[in-house]
N, C-alpha and C. Protein backbone atom coordinates (compact mmCIF):
# COMPACT_ATOMS: atom_id res chain seq x y z
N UNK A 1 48.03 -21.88 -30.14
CA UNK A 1 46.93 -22.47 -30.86
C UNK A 1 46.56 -21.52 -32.00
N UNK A 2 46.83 -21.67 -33.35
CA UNK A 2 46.27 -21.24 -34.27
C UNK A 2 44.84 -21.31 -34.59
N UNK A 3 44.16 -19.60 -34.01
CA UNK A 3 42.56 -19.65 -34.27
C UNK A 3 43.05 -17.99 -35.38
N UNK A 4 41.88 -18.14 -36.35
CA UNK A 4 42.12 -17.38 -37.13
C UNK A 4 40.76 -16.77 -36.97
N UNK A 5 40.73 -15.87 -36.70
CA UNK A 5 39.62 -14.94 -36.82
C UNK A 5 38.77 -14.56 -37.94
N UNK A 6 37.83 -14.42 -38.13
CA UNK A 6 37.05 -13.76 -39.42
C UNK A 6 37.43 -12.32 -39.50
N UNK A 7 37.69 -11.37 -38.24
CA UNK A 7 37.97 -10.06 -38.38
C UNK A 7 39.95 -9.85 -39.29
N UNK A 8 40.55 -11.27 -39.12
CA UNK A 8 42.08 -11.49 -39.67
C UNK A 8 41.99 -11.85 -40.67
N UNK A 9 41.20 -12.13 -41.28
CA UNK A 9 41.36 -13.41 -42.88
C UNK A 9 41.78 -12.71 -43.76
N UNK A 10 42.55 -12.69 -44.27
CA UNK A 10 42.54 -11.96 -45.69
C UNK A 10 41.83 -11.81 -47.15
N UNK A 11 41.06 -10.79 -47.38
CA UNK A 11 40.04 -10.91 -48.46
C UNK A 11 40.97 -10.67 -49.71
N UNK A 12 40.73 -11.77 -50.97
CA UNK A 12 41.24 -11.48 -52.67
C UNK A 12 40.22 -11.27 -53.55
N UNK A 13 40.12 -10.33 -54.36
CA UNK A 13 39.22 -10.76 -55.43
C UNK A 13 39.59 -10.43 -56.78
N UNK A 14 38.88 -11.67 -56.99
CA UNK A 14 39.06 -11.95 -59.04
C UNK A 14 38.20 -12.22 -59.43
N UNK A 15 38.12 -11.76 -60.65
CA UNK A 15 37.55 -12.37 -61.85
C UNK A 15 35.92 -12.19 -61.20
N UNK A 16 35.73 -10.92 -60.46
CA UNK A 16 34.10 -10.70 -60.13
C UNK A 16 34.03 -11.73 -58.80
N UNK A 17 34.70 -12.65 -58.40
CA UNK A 17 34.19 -12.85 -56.94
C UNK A 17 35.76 -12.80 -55.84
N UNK A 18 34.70 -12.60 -54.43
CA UNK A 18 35.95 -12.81 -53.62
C UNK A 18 35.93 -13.58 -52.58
N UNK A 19 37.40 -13.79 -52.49
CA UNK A 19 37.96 -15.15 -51.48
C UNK A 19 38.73 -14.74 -49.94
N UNK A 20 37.98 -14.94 -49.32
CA UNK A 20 38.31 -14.79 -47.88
C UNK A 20 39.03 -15.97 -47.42
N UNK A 21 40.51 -15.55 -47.50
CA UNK A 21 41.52 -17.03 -46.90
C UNK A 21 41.33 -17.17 -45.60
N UNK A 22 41.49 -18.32 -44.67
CA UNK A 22 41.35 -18.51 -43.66
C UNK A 22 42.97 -19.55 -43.17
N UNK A 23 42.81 -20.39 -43.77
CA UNK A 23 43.91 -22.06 -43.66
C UNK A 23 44.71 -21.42 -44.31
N UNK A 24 45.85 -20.99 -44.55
CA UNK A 24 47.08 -20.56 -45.43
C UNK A 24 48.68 -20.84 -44.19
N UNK A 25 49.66 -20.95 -45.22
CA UNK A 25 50.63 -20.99 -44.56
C UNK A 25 51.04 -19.24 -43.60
N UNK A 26 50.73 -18.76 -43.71
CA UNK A 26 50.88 -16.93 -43.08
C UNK A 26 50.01 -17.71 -41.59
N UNK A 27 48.90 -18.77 -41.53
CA UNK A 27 47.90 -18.57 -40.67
C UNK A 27 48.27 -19.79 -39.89
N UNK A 28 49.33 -20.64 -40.40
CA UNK A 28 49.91 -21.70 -39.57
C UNK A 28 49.70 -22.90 -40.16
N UNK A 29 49.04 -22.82 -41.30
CA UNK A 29 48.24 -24.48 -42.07
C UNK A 29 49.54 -24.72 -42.77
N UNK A 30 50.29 -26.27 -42.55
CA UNK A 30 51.45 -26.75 -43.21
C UNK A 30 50.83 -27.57 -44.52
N UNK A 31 49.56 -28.03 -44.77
CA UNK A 31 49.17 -28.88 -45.93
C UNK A 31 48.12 -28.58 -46.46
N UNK A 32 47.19 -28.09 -45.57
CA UNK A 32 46.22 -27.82 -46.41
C UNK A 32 45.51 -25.81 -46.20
N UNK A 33 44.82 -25.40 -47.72
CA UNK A 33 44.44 -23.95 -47.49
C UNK A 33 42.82 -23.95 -47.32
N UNK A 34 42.36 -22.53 -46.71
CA UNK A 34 41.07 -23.21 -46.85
C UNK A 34 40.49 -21.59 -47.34
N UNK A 35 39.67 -21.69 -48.07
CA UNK A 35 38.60 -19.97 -48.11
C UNK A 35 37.29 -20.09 -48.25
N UNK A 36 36.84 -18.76 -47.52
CA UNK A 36 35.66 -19.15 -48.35
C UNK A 36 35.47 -17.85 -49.32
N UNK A 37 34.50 -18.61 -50.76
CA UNK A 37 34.08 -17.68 -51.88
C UNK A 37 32.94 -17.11 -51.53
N UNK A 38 32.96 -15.72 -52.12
CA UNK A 38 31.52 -14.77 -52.12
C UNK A 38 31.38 -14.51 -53.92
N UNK A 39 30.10 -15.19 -54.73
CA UNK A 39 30.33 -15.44 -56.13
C UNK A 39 29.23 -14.27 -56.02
N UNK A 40 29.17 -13.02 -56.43
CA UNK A 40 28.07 -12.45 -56.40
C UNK A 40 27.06 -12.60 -57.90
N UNK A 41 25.58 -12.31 -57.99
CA UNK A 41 24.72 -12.44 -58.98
C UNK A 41 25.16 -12.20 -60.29
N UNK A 42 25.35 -13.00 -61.07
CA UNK A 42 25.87 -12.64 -62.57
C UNK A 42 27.20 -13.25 -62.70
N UNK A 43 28.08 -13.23 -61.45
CA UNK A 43 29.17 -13.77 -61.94
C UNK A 43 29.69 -14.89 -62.99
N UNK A 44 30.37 -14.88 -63.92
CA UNK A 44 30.95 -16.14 -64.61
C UNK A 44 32.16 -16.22 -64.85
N UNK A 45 32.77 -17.01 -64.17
CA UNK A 45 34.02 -17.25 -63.86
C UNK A 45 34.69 -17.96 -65.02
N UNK A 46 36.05 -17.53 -65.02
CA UNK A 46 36.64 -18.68 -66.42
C UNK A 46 36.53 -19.47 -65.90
N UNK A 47 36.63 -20.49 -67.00
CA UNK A 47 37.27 -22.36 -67.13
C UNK A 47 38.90 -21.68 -66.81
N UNK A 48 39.04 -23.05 -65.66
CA UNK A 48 40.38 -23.15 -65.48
C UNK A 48 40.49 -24.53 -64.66
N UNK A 49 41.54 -25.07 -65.07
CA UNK A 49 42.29 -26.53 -64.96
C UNK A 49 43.66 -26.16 -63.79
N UNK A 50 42.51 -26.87 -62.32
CA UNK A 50 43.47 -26.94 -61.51
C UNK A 50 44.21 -27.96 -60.89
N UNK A 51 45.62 -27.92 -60.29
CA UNK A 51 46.73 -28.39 -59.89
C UNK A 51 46.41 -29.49 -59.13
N UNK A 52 45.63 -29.36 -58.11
CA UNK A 52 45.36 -29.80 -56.71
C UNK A 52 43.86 -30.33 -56.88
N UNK A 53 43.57 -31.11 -55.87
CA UNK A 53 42.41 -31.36 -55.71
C UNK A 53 41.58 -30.35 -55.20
N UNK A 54 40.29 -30.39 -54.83
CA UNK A 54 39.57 -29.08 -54.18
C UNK A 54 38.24 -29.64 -53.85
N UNK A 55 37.76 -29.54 -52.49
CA UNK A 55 36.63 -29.87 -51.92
C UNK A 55 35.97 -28.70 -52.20
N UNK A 56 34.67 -28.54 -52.68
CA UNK A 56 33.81 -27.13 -53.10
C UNK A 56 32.27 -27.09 -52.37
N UNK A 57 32.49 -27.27 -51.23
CA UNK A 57 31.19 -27.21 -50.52
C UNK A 57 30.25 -25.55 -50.82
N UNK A 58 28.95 -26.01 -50.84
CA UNK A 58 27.82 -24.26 -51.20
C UNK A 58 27.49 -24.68 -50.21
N UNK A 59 27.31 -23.13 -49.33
CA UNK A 59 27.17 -22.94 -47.89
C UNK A 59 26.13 -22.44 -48.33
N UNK A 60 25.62 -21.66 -48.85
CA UNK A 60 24.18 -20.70 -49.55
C UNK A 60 23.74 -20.28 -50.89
N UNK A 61 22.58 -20.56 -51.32
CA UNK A 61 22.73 -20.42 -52.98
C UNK A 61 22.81 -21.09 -53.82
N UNK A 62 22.87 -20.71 -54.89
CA UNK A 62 23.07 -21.91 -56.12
C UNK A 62 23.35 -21.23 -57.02
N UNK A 63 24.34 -22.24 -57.81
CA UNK A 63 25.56 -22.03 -58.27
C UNK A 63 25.35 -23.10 -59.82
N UNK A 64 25.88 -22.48 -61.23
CA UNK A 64 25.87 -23.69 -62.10
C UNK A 64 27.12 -23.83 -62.08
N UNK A 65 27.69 -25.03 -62.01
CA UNK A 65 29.14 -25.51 -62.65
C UNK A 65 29.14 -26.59 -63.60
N UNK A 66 30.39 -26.27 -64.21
CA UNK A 66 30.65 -26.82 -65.68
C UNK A 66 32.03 -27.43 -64.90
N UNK A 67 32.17 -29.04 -64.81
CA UNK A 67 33.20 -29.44 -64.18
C UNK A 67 33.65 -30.38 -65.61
N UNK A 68 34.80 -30.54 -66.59
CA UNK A 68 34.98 -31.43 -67.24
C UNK A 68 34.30 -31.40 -68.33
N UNK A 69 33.62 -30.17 -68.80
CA UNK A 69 32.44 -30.42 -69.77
C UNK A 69 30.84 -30.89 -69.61
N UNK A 70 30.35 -31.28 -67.89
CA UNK A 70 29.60 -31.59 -67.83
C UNK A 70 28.97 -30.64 -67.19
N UNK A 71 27.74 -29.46 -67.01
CA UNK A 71 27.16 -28.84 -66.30
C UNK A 71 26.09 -29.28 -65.13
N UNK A 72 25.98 -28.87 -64.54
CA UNK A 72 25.05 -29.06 -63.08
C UNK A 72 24.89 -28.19 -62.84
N UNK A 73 23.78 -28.11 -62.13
CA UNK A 73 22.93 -26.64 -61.12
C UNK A 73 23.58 -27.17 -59.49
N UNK A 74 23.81 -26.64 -58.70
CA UNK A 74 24.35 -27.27 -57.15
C UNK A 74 23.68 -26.17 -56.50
N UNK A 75 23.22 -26.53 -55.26
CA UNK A 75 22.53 -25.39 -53.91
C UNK A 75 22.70 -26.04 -52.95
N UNK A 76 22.27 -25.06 -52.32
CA UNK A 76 23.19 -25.09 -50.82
C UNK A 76 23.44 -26.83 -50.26
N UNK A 77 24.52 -26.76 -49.64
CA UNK A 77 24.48 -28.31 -49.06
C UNK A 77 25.31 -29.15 -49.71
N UNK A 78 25.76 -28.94 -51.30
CA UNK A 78 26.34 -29.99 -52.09
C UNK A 78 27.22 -29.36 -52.10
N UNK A 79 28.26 -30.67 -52.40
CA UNK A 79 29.40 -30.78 -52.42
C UNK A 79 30.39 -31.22 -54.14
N UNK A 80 30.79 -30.64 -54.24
CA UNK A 80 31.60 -30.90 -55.74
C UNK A 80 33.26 -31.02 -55.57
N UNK A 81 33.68 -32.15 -55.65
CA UNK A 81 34.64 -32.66 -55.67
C UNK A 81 35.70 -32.68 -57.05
N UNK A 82 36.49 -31.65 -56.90
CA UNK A 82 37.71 -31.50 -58.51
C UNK A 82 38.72 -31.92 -58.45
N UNK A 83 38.90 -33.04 -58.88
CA UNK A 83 40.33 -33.72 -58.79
C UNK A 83 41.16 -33.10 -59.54
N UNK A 84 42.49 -33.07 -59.37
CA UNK A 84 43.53 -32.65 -59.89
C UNK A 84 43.57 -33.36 -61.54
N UNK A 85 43.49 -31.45 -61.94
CA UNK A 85 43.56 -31.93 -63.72
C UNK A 85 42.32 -31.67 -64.15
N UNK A 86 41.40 -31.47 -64.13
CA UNK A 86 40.24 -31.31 -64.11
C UNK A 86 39.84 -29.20 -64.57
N UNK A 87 38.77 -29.47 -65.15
CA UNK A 87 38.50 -28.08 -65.62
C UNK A 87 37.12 -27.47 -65.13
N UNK A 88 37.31 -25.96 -64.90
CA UNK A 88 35.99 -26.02 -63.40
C UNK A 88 35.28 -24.60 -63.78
N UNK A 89 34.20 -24.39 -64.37
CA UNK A 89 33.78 -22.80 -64.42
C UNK A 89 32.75 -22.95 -63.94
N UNK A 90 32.47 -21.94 -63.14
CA UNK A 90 31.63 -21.33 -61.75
C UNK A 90 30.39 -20.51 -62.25
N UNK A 91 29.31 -20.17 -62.50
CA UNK A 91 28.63 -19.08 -62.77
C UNK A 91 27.14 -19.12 -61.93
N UNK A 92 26.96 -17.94 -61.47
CA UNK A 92 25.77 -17.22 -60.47
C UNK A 92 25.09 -16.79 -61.62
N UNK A 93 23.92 -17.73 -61.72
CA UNK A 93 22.93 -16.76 -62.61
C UNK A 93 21.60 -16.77 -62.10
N UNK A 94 21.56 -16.38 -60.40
CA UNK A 94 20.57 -16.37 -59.59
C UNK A 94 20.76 -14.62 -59.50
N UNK A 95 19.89 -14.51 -58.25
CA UNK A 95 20.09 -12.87 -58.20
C UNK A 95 20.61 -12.68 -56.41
N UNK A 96 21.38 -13.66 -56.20
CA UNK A 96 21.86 -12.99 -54.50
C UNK A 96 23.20 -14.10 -54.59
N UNK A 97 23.77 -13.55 -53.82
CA UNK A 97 25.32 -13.59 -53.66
C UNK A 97 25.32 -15.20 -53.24
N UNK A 98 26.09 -16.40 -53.61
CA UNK A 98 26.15 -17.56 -53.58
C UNK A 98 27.46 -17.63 -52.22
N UNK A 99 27.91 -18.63 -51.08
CA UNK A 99 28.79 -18.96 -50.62
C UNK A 99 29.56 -20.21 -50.41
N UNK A 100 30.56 -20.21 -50.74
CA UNK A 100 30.98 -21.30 -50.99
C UNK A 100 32.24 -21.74 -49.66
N UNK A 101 32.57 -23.18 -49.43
CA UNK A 101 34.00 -23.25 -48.67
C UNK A 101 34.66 -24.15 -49.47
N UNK A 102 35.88 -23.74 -49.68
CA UNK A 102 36.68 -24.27 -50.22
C UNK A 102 37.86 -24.87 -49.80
N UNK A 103 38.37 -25.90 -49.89
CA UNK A 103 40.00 -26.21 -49.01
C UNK A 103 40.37 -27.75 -49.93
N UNK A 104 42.04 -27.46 -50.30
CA UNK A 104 42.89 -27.51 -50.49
C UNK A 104 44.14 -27.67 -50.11
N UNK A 105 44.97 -28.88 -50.86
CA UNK A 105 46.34 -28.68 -50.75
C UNK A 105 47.84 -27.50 -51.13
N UNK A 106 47.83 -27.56 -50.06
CA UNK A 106 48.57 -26.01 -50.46
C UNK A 106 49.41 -26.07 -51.85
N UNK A 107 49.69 -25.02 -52.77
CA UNK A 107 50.63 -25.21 -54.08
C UNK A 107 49.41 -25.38 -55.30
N UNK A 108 48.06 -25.34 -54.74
CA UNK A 108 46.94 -25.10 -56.11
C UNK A 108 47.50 -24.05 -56.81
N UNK A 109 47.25 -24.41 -58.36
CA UNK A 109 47.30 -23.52 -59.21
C UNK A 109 46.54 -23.74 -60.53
N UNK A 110 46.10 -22.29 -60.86
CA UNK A 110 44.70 -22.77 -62.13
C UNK A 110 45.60 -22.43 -62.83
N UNK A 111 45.29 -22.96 -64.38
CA UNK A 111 45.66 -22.22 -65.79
C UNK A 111 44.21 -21.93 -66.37
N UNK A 112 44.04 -21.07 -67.31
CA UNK A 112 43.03 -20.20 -67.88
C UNK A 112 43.39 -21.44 -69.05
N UNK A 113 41.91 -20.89 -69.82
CA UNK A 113 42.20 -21.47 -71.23
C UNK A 113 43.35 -21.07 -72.12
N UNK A 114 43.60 -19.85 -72.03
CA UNK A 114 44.77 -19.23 -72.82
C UNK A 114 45.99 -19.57 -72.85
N UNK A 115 46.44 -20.42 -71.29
CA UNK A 115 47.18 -20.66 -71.01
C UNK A 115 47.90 -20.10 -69.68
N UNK A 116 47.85 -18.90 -69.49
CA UNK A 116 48.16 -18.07 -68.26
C UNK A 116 47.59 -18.97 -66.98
N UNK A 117 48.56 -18.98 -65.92
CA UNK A 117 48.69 -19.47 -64.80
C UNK A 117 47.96 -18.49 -63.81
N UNK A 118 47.17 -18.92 -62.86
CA UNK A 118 47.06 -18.29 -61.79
C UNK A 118 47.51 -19.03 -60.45
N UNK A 119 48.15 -18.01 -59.51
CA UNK A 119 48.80 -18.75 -58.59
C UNK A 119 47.94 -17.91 -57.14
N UNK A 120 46.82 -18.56 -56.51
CA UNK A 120 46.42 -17.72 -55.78
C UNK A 120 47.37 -17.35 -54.48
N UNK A 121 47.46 -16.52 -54.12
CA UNK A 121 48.12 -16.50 -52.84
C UNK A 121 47.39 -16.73 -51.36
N UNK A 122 45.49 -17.34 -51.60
CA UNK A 122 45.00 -18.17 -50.19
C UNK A 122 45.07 -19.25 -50.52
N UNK A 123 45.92 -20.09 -51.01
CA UNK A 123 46.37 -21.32 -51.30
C UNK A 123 47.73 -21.82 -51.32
N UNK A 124 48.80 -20.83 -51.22
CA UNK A 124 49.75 -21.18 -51.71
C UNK A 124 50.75 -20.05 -50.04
């Protein structure tokens, strides 16, 4: 039985926040990844246009996102749904650390505005 521990997860961080994988293929998940984000105060994350769809549940906090050009404030409880193709920037402009869960089809991948690919490795 694949139980993954919180003391096993593997922690990444970018771009000022970090992602605690949980669902990954290393952890036994064949389709879908799952993490959760720690966005700390100030953070602002690039715009980036991802691959996959992505369920973006806030577990604590509030969070502005810019999904598509359109901005929203989101706190705890909501849910933001990014369909594949879609362009997504994140920013904490509260003063305590925001949490998020995230999950995904495995093979997500963002591109930056510049063009550069990111290929996370708790997703893929």
């Amino acid at each position: 039985m694949p139980v993954v521990r919180s003391a096993d997860a593997v922690t990444h961080e970018i771009h000022g926040a970090r992602f605690v994988s949980y669902a990954t293929p290393l952890t036994g998940s064949r389709e879908l990844a799952a993490w959760r984000g720690e966005i700390p105060p100030g953070t602002k994350a690039p715009a980036h246009t991802v691959s996959r769809e992505e369920v973006f549940h806030l577990l604590v906090g509030e969070l502005d996102v810019t999904l598509d050009g359109r901005t929203a404030r989101i706190t705890a409880g909501d849910t933001l749904i990014v369909n594949a193709g879609s362009t997504l920037k994140v920013e904490n402009p509260t003063g305590h650390t925001a949490l998020t869960w995230v999950t995904t089809s495995l093979g997500l991948e963002a591109v930056l505005a510049d063009g550069s690919r990111i290929v996370p490795p708790w997703a893929n």
